[in-house]
Protein backbone atom coordinates (compact mmCIF):
# COMPACT_ATOMS: atom_id res chain seq x y z
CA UNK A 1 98.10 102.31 81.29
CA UNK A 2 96.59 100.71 84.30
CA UNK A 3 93.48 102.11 86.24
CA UNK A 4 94.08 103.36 89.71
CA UNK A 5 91.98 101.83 92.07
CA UNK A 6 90.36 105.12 94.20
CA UNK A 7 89.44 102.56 97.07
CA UNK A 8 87.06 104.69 99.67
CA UNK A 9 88.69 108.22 98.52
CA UNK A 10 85.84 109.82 97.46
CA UNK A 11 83.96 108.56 99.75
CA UNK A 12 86.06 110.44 102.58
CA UNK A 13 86.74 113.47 100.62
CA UNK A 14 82.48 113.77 100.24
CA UNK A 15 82.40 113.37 103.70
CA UNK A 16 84.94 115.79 104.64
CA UNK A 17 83.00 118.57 102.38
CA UNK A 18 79.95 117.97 104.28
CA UNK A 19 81.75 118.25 108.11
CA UNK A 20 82.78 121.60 106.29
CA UNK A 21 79.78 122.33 105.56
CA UNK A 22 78.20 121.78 109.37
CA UNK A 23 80.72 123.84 110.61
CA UNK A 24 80.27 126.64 108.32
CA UNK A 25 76.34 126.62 109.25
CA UNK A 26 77.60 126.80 112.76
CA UNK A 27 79.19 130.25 111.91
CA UNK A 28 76.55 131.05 109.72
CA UNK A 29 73.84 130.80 113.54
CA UNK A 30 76.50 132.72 115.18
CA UNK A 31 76.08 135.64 112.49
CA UNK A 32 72.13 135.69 112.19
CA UNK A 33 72.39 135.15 115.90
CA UNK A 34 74.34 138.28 116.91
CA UNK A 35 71.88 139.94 114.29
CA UNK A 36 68.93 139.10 116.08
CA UNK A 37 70.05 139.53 119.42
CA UNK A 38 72.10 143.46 118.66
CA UNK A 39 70.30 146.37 119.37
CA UNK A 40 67.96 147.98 116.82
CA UNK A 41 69.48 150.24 115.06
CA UNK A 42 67.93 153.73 113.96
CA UNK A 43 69.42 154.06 110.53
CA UNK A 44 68.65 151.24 107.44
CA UNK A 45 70.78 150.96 105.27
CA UNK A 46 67.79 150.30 102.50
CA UNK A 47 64.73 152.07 102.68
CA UNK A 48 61.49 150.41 103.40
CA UNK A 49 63.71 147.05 104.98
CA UNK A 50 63.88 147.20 108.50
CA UNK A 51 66.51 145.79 110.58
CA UNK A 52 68.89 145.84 107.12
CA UNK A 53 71.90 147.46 109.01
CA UNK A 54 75.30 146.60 108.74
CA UNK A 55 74.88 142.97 110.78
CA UNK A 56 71.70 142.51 108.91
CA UNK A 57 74.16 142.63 105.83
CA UNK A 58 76.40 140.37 107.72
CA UNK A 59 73.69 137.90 107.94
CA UNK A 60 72.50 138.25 104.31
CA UNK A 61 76.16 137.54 103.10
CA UNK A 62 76.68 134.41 105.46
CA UNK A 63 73.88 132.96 104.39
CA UNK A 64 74.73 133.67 100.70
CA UNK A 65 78.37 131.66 101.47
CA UNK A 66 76.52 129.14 103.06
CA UNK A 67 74.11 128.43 99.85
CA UNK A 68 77.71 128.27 97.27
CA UNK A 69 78.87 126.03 99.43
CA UNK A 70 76.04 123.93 100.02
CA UNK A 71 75.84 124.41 96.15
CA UNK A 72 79.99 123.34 95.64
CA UNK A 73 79.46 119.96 98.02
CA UNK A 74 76.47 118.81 96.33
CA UNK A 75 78.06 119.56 92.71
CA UNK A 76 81.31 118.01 94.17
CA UNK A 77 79.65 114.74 95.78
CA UNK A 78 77.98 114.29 92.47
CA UNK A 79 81.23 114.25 90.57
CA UNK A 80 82.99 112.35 92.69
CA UNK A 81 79.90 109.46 92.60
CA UNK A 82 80.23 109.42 89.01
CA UNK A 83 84.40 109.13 88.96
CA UNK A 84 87.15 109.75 91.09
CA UNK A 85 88.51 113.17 88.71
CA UNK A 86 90.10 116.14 90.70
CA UNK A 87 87.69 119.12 91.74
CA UNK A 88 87.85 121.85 88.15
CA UNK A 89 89.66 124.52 88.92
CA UNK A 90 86.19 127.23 89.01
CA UNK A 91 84.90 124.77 91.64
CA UNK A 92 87.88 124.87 93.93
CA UNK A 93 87.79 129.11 93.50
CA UNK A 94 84.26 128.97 94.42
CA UNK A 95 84.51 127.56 97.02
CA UNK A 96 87.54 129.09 98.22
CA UNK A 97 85.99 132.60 97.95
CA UNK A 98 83.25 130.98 99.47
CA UNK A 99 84.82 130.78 102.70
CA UNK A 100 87.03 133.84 102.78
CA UNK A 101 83.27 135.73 102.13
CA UNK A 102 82.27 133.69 105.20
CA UNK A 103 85.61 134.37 106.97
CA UNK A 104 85.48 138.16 106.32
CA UNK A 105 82.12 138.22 107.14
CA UNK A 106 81.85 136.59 110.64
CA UNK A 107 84.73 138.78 111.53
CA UNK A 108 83.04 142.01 110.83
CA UNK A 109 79.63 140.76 112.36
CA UNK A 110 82.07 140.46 115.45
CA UNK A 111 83.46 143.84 115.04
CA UNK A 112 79.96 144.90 114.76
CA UNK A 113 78.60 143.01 117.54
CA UNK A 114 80.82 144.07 120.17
């Protein structure tokens, strides 16, 4: 059988995970920043943490996307520095609920927001 040559593929794909990434923290300012800037709300949604509203929530889950997928690229451009095998299956679902957790979320912080 003869080796494939993976030439500057993972390289690329690494590098492609982390433009991802940027973008996703980009969301991720929108969210905390349409939390900051909204208007106090009276009612928490936990006692004894104020400011925990609904976009407060928003923000908390952003952020949590963010850190899997800052976790899934650094797990990801470790594999592919060690060999050039496809992306396991649980790290491709992670990361693809990931972003529809992000997705969902900046669209309800903009439901929220406005």
């Amino acid at each position: 059988m003869e080796v494939r040559d993976p030439g500057l593929q993972p390289e690329r794909t690494t590098l492609a995970w982390r433009r991802t990434l940027i973008s996703l923290v980009v969301v991720d300012l929108f969210i905390w920043r349409s939390w900051l800037m909204s208007e106090p709300s009276t009612g928490n949604l936990v006692a004894g943490l104020p400011g925990l509203d609904y976009q407060g929530i928003c923000a908390l889950m952003a952020a949590a996307a963010t850190i899997v997928l800052a976790s899934v690229v650094w797990v990801r451009s470790r594999q592919l520095h060690v060999g050039n095998e496809a992306a396991s299956a649980r790290l491709v679902l992670v990361s693809t609920l990931a972003v529809m957790g992000l997705g969902a979320t900046a669209i309800a912080a903009i439901a929220l927001g406005g």
